[in-house]
N, C-alpha and C. Protein backbone atom coordinates (compact mmCIF):
# COMPACT_ATOMS: atom_id res chain seq x y z
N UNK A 1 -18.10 60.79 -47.90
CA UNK A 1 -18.14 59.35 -47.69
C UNK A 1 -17.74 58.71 -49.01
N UNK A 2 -16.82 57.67 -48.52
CA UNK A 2 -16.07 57.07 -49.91
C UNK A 2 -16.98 55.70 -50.26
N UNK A 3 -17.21 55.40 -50.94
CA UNK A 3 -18.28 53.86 -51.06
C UNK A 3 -17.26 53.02 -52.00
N UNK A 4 -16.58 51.75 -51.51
CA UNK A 4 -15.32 51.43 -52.09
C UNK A 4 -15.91 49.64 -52.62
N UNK A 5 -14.98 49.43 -53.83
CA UNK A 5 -15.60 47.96 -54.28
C UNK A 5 -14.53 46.42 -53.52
N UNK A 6 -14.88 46.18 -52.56
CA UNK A 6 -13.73 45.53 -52.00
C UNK A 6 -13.31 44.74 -52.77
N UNK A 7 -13.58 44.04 -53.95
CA UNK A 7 -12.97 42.73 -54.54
C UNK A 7 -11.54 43.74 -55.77
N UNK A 8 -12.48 45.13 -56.17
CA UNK A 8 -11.46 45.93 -56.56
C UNK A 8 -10.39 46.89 -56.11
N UNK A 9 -11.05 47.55 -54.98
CA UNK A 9 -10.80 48.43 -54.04
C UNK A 9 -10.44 49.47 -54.90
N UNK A 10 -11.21 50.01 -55.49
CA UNK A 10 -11.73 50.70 -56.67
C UNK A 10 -12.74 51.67 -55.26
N UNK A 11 -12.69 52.70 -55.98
CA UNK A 11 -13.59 53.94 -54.83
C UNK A 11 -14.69 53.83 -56.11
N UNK A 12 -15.70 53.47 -55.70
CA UNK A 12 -16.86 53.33 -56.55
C UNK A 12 -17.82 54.74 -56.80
N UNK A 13 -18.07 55.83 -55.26
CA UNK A 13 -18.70 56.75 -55.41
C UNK A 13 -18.40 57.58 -53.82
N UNK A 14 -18.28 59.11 -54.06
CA UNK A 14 -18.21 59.89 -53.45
C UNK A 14 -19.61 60.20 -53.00
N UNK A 15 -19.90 60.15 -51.41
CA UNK A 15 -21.19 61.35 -51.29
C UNK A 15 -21.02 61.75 -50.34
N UNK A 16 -22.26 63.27 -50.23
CA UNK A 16 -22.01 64.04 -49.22
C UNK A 16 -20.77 65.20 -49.54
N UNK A 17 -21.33 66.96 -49.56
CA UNK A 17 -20.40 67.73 -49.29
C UNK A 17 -20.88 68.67 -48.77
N UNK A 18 -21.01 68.19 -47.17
CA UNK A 18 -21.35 68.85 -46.67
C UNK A 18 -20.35 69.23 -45.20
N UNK A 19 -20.54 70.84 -44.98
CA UNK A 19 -19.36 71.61 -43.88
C UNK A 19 -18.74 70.37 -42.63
N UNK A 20 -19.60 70.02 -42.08
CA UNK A 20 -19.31 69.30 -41.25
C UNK A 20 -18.85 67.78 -41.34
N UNK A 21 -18.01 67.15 -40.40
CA UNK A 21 -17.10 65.91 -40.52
C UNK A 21 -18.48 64.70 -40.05
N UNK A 22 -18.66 63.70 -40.99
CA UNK A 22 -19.99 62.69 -41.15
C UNK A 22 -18.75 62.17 -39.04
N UNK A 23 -20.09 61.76 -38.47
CA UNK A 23 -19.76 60.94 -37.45
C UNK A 23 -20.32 59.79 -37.45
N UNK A 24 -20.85 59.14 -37.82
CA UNK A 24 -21.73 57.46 -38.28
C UNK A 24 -22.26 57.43 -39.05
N UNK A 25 -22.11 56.40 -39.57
CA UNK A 25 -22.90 55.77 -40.53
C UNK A 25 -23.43 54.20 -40.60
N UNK A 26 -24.37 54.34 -41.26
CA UNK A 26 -25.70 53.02 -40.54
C UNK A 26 -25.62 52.34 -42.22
N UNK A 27 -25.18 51.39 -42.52
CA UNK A 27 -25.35 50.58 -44.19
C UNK A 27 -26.33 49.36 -43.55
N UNK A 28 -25.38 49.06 -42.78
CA UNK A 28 -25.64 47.29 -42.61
C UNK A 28 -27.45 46.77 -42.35
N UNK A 29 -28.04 47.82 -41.51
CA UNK A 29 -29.81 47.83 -41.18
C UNK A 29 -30.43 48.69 -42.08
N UNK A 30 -29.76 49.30 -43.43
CA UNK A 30 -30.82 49.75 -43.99
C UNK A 30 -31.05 49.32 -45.34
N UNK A 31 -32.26 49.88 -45.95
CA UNK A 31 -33.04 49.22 -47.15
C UNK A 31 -31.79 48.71 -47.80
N UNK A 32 -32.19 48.31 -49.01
CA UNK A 32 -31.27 47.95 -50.01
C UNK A 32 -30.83 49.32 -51.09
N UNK A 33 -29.79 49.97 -51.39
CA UNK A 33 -29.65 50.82 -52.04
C UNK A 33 -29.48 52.04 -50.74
N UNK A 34 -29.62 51.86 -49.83
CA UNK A 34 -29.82 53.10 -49.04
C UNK A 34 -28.94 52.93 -47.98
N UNK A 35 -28.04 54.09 -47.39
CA UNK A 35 -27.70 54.44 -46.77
C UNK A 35 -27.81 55.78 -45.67
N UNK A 36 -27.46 55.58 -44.06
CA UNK A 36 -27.78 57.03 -42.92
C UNK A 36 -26.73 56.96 -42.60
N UNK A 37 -26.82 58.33 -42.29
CA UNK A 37 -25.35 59.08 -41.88
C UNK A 37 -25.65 60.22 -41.02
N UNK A 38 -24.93 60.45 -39.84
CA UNK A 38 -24.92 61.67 -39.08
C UNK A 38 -23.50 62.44 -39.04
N UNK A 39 -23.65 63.67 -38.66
CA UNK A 39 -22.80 64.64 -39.25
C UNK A 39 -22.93 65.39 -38.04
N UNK A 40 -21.89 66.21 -37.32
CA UNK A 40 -21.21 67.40 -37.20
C UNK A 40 -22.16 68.14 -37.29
N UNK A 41 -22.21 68.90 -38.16
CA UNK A 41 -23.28 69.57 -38.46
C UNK A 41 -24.60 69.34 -38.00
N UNK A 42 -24.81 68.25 -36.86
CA UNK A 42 -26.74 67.80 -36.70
C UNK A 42 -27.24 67.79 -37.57
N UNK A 43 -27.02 66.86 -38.41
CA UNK A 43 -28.16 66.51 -39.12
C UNK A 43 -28.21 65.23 -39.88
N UNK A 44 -28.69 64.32 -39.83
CA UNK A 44 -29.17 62.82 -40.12
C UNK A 44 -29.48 63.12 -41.81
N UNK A 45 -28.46 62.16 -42.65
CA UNK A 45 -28.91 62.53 -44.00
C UNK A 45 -29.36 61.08 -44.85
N UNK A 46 -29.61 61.01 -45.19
CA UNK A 46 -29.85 59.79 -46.16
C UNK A 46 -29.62 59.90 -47.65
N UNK A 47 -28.84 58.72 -48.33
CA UNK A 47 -28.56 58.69 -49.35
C UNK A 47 -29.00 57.57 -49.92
N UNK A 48 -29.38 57.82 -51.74
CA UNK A 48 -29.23 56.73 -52.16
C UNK A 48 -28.07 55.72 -53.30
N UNK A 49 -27.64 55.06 -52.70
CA UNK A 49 -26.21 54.52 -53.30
C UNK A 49 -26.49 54.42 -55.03
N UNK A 50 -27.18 54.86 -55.80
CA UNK A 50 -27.49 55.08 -56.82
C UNK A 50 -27.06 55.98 -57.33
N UNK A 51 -27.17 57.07 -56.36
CA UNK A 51 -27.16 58.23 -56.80
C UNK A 51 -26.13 59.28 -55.56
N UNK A 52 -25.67 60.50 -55.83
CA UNK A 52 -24.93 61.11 -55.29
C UNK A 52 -25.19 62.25 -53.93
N UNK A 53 -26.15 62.08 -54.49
CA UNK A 53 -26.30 63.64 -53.79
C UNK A 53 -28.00 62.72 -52.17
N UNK A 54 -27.57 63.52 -51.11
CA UNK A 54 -28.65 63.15 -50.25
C UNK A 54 -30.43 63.26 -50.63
N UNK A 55 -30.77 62.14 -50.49
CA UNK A 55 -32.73 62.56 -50.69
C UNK A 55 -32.68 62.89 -49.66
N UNK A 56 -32.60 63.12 -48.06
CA UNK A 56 -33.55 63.81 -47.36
C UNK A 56 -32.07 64.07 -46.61
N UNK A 57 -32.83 65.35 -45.51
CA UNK A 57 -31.96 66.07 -44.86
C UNK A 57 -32.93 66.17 -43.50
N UNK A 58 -32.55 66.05 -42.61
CA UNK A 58 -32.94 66.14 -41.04
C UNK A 58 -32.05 66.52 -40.01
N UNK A 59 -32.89 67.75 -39.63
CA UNK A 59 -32.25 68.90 -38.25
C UNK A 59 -32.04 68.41 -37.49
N UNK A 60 -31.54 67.29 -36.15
CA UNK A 60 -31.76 66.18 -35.55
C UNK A 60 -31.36 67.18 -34.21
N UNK A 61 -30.08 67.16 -34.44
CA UNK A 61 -29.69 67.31 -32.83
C UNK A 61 -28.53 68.59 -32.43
N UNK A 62 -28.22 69.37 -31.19
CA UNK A 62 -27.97 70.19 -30.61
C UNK A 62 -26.44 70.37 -31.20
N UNK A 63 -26.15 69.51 -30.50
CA UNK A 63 -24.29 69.39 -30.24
C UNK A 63 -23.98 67.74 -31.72
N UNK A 64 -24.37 67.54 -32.39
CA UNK A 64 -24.16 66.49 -33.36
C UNK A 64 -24.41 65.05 -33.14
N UNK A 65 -24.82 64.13 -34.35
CA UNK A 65 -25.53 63.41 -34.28
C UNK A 65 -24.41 62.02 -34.24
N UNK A 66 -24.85 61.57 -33.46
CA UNK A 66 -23.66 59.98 -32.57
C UNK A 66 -24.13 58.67 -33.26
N UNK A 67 -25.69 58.22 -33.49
CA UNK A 67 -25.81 57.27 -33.97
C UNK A 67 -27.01 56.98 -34.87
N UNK A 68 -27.28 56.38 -35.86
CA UNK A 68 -28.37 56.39 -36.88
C UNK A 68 -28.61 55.10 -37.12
N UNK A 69 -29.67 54.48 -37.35
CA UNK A 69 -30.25 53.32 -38.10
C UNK A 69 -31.78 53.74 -38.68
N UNK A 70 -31.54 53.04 -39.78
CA UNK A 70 -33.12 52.90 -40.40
C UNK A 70 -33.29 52.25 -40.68
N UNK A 71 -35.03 51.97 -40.95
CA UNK A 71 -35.47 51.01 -41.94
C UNK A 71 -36.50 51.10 -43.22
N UNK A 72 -37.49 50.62 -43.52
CA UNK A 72 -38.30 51.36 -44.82
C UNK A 72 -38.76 52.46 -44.70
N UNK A 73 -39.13 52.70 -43.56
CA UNK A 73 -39.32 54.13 -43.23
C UNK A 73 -39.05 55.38 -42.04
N UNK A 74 -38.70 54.78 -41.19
CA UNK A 74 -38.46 54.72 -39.90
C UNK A 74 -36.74 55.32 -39.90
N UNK A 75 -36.25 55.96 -39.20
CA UNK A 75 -35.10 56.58 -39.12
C UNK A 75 -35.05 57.10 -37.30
N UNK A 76 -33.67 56.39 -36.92
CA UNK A 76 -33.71 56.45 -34.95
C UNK A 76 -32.24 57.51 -35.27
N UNK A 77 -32.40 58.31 -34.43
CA UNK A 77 -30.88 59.14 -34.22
C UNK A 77 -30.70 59.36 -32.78
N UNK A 78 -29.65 59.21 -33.02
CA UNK A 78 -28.89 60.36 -31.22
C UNK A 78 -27.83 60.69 -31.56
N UNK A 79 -28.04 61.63 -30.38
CA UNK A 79 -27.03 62.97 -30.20
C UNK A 79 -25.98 62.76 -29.14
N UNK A 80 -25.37 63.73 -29.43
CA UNK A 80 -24.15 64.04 -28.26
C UNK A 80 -24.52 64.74 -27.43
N UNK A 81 -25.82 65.26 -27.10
CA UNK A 81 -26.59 66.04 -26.24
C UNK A 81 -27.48 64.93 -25.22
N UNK A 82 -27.29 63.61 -25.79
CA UNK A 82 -28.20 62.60 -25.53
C UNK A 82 -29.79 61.87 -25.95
N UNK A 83 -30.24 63.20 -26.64
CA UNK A 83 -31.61 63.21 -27.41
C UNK A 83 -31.72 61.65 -28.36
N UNK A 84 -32.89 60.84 -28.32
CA UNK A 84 -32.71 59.91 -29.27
C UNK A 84 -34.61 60.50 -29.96
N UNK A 85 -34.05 60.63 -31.64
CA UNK A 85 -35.62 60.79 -32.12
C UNK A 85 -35.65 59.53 -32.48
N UNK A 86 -37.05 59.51 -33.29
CA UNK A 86 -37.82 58.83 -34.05
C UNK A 86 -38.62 59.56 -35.34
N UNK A 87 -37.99 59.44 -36.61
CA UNK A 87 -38.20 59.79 -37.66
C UNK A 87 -39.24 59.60 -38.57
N UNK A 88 -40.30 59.86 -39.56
CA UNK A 88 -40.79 59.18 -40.33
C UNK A 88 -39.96 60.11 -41.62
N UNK A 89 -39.36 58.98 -42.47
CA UNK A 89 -38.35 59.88 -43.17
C UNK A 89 -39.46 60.21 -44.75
N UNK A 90 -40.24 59.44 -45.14
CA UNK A 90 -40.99 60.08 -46.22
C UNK A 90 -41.95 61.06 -46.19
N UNK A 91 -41.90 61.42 -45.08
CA UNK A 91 -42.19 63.26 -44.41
C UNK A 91 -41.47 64.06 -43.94
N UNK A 92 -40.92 63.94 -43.30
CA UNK A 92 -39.31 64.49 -42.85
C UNK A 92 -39.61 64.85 -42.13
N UNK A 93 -40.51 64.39 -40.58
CA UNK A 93 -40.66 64.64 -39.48
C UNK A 93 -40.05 63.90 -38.54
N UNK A 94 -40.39 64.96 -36.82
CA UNK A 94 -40.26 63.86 -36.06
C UNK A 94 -41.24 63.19 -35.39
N UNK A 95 -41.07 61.54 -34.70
CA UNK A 95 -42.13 61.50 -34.33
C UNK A 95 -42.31 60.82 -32.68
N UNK A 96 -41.22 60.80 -32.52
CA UNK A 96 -40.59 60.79 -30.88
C UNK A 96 -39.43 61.04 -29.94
N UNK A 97 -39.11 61.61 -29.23
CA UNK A 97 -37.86 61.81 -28.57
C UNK A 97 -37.72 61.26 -26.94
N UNK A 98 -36.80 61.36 -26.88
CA UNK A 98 -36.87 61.36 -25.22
C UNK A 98 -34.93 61.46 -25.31
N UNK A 99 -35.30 62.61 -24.05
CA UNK A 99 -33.96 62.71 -23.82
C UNK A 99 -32.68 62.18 -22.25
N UNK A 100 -31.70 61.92 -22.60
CA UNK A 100 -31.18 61.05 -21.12
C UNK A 100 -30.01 61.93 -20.77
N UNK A 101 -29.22 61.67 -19.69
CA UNK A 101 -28.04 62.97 -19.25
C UNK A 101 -26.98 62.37 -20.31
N UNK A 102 -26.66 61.12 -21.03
CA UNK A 102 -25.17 61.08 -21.53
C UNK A 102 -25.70 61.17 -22.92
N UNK A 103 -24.58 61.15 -23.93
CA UNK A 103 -24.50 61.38 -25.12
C UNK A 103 -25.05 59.70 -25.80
N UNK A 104 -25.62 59.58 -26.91
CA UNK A 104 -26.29 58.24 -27.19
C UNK A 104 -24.81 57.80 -27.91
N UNK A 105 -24.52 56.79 -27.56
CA UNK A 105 -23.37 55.96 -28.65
C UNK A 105 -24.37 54.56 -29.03
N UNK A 106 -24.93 54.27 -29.35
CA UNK A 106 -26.13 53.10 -29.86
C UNK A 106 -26.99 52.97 -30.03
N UNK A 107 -27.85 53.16 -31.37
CA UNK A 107 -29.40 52.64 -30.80
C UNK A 107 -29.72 51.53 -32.09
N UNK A 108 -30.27 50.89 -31.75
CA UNK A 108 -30.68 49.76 -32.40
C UNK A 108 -32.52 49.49 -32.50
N UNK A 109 -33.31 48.90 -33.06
CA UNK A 109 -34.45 48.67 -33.03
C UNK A 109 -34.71 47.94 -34.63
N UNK A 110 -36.51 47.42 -34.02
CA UNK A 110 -36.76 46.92 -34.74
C UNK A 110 -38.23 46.92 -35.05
N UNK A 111 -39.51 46.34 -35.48
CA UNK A 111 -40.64 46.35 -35.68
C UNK A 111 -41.10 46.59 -34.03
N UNK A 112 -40.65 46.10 -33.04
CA UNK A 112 -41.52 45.80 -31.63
C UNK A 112 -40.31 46.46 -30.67
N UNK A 113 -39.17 46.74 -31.02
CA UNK A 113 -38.31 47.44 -30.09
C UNK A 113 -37.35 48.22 -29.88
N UNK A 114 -36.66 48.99 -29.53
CA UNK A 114 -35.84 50.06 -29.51
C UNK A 114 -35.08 49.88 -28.57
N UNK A 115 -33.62 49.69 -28.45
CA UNK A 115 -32.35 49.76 -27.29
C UNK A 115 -31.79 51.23 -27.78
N UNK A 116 -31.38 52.09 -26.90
CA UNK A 116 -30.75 52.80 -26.90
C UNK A 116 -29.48 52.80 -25.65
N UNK A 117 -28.03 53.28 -25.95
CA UNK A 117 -26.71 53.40 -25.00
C UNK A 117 -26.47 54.45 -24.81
N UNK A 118 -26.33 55.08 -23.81
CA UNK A 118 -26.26 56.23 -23.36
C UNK A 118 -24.82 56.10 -22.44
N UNK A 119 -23.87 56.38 -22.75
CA UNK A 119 -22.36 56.56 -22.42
C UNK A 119 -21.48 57.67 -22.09
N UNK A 120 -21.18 58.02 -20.88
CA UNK A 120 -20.61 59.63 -20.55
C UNK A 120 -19.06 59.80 -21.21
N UNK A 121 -18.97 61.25 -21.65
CA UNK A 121 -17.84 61.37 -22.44
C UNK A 121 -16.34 60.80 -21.74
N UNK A 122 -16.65 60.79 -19.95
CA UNK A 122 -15.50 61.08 -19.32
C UNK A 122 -15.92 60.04 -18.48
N UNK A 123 -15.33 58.53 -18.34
CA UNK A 123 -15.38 57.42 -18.30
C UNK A 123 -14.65 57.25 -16.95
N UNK A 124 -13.48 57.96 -16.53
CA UNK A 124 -12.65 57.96 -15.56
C UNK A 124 -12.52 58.57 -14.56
N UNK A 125 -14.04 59.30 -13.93
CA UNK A 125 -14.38 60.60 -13.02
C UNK A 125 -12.83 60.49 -12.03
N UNK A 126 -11.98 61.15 -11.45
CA UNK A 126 -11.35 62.17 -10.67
C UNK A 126 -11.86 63.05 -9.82
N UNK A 127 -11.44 62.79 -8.42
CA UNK A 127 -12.05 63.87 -7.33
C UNK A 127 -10.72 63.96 -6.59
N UNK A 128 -11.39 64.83 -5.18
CA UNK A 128 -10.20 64.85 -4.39
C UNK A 128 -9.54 64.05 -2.95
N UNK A 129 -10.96 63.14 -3.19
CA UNK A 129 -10.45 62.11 -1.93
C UNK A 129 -10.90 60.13 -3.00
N UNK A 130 -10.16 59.72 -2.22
CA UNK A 130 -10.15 58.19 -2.50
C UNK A 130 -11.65 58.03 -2.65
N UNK A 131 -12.77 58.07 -1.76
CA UNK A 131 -14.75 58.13 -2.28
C UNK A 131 -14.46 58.61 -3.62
N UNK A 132 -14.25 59.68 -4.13
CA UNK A 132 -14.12 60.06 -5.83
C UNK A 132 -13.83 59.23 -6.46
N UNK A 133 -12.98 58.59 -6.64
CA UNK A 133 -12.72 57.65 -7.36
C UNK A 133 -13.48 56.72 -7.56
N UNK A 134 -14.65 56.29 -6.96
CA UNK A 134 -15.45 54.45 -6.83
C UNK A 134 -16.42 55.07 -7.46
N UNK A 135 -16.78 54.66 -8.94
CA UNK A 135 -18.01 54.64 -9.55
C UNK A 135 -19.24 54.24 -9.35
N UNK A 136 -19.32 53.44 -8.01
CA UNK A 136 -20.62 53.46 -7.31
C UNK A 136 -21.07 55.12 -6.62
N UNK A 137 -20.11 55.69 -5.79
CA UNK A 137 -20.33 56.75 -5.84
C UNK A 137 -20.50 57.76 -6.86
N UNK A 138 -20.57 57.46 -7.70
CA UNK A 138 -20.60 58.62 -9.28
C UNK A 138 -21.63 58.41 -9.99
N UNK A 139 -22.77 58.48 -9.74
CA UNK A 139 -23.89 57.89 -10.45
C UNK A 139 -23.47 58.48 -11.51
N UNK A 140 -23.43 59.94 -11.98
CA UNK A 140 -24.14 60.69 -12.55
C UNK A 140 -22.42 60.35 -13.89
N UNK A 141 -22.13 59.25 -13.50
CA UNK A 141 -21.13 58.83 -14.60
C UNK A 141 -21.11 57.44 -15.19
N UNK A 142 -22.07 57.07 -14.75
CA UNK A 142 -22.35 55.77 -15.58
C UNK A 142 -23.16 56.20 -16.35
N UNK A 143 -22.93 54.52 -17.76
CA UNK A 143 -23.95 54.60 -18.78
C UNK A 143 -25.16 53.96 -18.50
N UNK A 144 -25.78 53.99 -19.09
CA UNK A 144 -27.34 53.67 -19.34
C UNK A 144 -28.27 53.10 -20.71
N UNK A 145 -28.19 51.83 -20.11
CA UNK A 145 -29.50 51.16 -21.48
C UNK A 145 -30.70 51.56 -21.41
N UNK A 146 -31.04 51.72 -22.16
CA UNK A 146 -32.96 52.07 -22.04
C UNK A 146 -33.62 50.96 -23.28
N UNK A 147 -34.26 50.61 -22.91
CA UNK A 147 -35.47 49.83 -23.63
C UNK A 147 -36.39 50.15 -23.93
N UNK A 148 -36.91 50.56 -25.20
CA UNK A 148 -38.40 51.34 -25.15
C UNK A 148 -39.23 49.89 -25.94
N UNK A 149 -40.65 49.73 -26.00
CA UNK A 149 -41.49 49.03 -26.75
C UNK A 149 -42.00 49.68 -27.60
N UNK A 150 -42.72 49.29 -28.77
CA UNK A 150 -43.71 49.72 -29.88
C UNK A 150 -44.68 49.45 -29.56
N UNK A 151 -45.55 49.50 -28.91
CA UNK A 151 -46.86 48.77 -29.06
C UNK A 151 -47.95 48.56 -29.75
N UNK A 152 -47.91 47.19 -29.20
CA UNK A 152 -47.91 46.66 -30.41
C UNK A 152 -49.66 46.43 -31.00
N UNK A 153 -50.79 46.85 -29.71
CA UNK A 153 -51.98 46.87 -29.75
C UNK A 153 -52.34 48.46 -30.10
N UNK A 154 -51.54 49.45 -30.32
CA UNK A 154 -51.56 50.04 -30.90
C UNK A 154 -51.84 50.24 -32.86
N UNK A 155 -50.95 49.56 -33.45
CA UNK A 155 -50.57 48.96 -34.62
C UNK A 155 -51.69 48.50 -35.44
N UNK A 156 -52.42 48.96 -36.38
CA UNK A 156 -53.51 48.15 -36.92
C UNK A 156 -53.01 46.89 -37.91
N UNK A 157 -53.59 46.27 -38.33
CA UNK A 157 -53.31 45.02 -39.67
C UNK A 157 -52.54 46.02 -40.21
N UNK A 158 -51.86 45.04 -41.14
CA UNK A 158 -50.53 45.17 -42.13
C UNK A 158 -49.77 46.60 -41.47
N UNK A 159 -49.58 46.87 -40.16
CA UNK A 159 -48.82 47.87 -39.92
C UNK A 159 -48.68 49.49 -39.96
N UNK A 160 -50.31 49.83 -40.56
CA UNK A 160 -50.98 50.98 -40.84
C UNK A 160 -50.88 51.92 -39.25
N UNK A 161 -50.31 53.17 -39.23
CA UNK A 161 -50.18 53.69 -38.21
C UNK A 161 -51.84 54.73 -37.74
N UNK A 162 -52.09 54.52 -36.46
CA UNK A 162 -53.16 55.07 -36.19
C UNK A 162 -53.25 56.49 -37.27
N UNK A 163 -52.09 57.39 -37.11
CA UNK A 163 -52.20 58.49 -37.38
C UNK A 163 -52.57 58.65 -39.03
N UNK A 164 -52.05 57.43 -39.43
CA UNK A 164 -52.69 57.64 -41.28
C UNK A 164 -54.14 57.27 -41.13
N UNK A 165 -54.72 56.26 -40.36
CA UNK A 165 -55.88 56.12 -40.40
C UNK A 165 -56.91 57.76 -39.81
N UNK A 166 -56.43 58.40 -39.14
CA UNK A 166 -56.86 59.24 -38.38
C UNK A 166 -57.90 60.33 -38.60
N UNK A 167 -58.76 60.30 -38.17
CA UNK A 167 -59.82 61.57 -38.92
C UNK A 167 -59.34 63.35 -38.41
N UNK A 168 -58.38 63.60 -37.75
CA UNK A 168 -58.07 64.28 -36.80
C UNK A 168 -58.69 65.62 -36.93
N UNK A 169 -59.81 64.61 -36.26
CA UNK A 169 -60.67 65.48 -34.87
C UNK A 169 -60.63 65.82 -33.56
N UNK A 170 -59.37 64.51 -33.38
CA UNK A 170 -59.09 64.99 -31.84
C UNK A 170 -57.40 65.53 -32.15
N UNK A 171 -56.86 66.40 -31.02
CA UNK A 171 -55.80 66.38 -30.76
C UNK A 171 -55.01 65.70 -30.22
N UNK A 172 -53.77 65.06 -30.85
CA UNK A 172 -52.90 64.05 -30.32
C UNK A 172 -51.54 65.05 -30.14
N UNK A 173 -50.88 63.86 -29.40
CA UNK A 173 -49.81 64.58 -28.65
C UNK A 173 -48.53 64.19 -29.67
N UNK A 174 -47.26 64.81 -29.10
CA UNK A 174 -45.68 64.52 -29.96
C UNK A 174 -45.63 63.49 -30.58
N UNK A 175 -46.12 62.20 -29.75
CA UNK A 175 -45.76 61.20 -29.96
C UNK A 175 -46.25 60.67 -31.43
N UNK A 176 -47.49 60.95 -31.86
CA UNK A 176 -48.26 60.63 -32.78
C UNK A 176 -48.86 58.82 -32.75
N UNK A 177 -48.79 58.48 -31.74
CA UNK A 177 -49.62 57.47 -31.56
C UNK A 177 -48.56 56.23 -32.40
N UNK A 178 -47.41 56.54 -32.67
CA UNK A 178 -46.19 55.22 -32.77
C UNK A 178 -46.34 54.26 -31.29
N UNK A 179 -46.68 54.30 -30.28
CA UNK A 179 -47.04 53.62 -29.42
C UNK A 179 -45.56 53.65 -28.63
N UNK A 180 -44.67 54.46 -28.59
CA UNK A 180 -43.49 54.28 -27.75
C UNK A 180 -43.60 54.89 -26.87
N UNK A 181 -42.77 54.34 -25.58
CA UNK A 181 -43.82 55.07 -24.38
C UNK A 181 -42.38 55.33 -23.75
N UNK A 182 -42.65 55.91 -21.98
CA UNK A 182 -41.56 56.33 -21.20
C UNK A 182 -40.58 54.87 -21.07
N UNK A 183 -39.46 54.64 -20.91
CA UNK A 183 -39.01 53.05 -20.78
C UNK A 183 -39.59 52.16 -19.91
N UNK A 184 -39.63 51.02 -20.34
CA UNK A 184 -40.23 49.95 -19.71
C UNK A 184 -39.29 49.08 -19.34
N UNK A 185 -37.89 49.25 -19.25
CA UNK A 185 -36.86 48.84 -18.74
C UNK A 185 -35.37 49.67 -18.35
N UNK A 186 -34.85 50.31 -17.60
CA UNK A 186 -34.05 50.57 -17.13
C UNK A 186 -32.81 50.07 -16.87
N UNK A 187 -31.66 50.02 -17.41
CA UNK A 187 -30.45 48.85 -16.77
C UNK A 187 -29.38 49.56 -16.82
């Protein structure tokens, strides 16, 4: 990745050398100084424009990673497999997934919400009678929005996640109590 000075157009800094060809990259929603990137290779990297080389590295996805955003801490990916996680990147875990039949080309979110786009590679299904052709008949070729929530009665003051507060005595599940649930909107 080239990081270029537009008023000079001067290549300011090289990062990333790694095997695989970067497929997105997320500047515009993240911290200041920081940049996400997905790669070929599956794996969600983060850099800091300071400096050259990636602070964190994340195993993300099957077949390679389609779309990334973060924020102070928080890191969303999808795949070309369709998988969308949920990151906590100053652990380098995950801390939610859910997976859909198309490959993710979007996800967006914020403190209270999450959109994800789910878009099939092959846009133009082909059969052998005139019914083939009508994309009402083709479910299984349309895209798909999903809407997830944060919830938000979950969430203690100033944003403290159950799980840091947690005495863990009980067993909790994948999710870790981020409060994101199955979608609550479909479209």
């Amino acid at each position: 990745i080239l990081l270029y000075n537009l008023e000079t157009s001067q290549c300011l800094k090289k990062m990333g050398n790694s095997l695989g060809d970067f497929t997105c990259v997320n500047l515009q929603n993240s911290p200041p100084n920081m940049l996400v990137t997905g790669n070929k290779d599956r794996r969600v990297r983060v850099f800091d424009l300071r400096k050259s080389e990636s602070l964190c590295s994340l195993y993300a996805h099957q077949l390679g990673v389609s779309a990334v955003q973060m924020d102070d801490w928080k890191i969303v990916s999808g795949g070309e497999e369709g998988l969308v996680c949920v990151w906590d990147q100053r652990m380098g875990t995950k801390l939610w997934e859910m997976h859909a039949r198309h490959p993710v080309r979007h996800v967006w979110f914020n403190s209270h919400s999450l959109i994800t786009a789910n878009v099939p590679d092959e846009k133009t299904p082909r059969g052998t009678s005139i019914m083939d052709d009508d994309f009402a008949a083709h479910r299984k070729h349309r895209g798909t929005i999903y809407a997830y929530e944060f919830s938000a009665d979950q969430l203690a003051v100033e944003s403290v996640l159950p799980i840091c507060r947690s005495s863990y005595d009980e067993v909790t599940g994948y999710n870790y109590n981020i409060g994101l649930a199955v979608p609550y909107d479909n479209i």
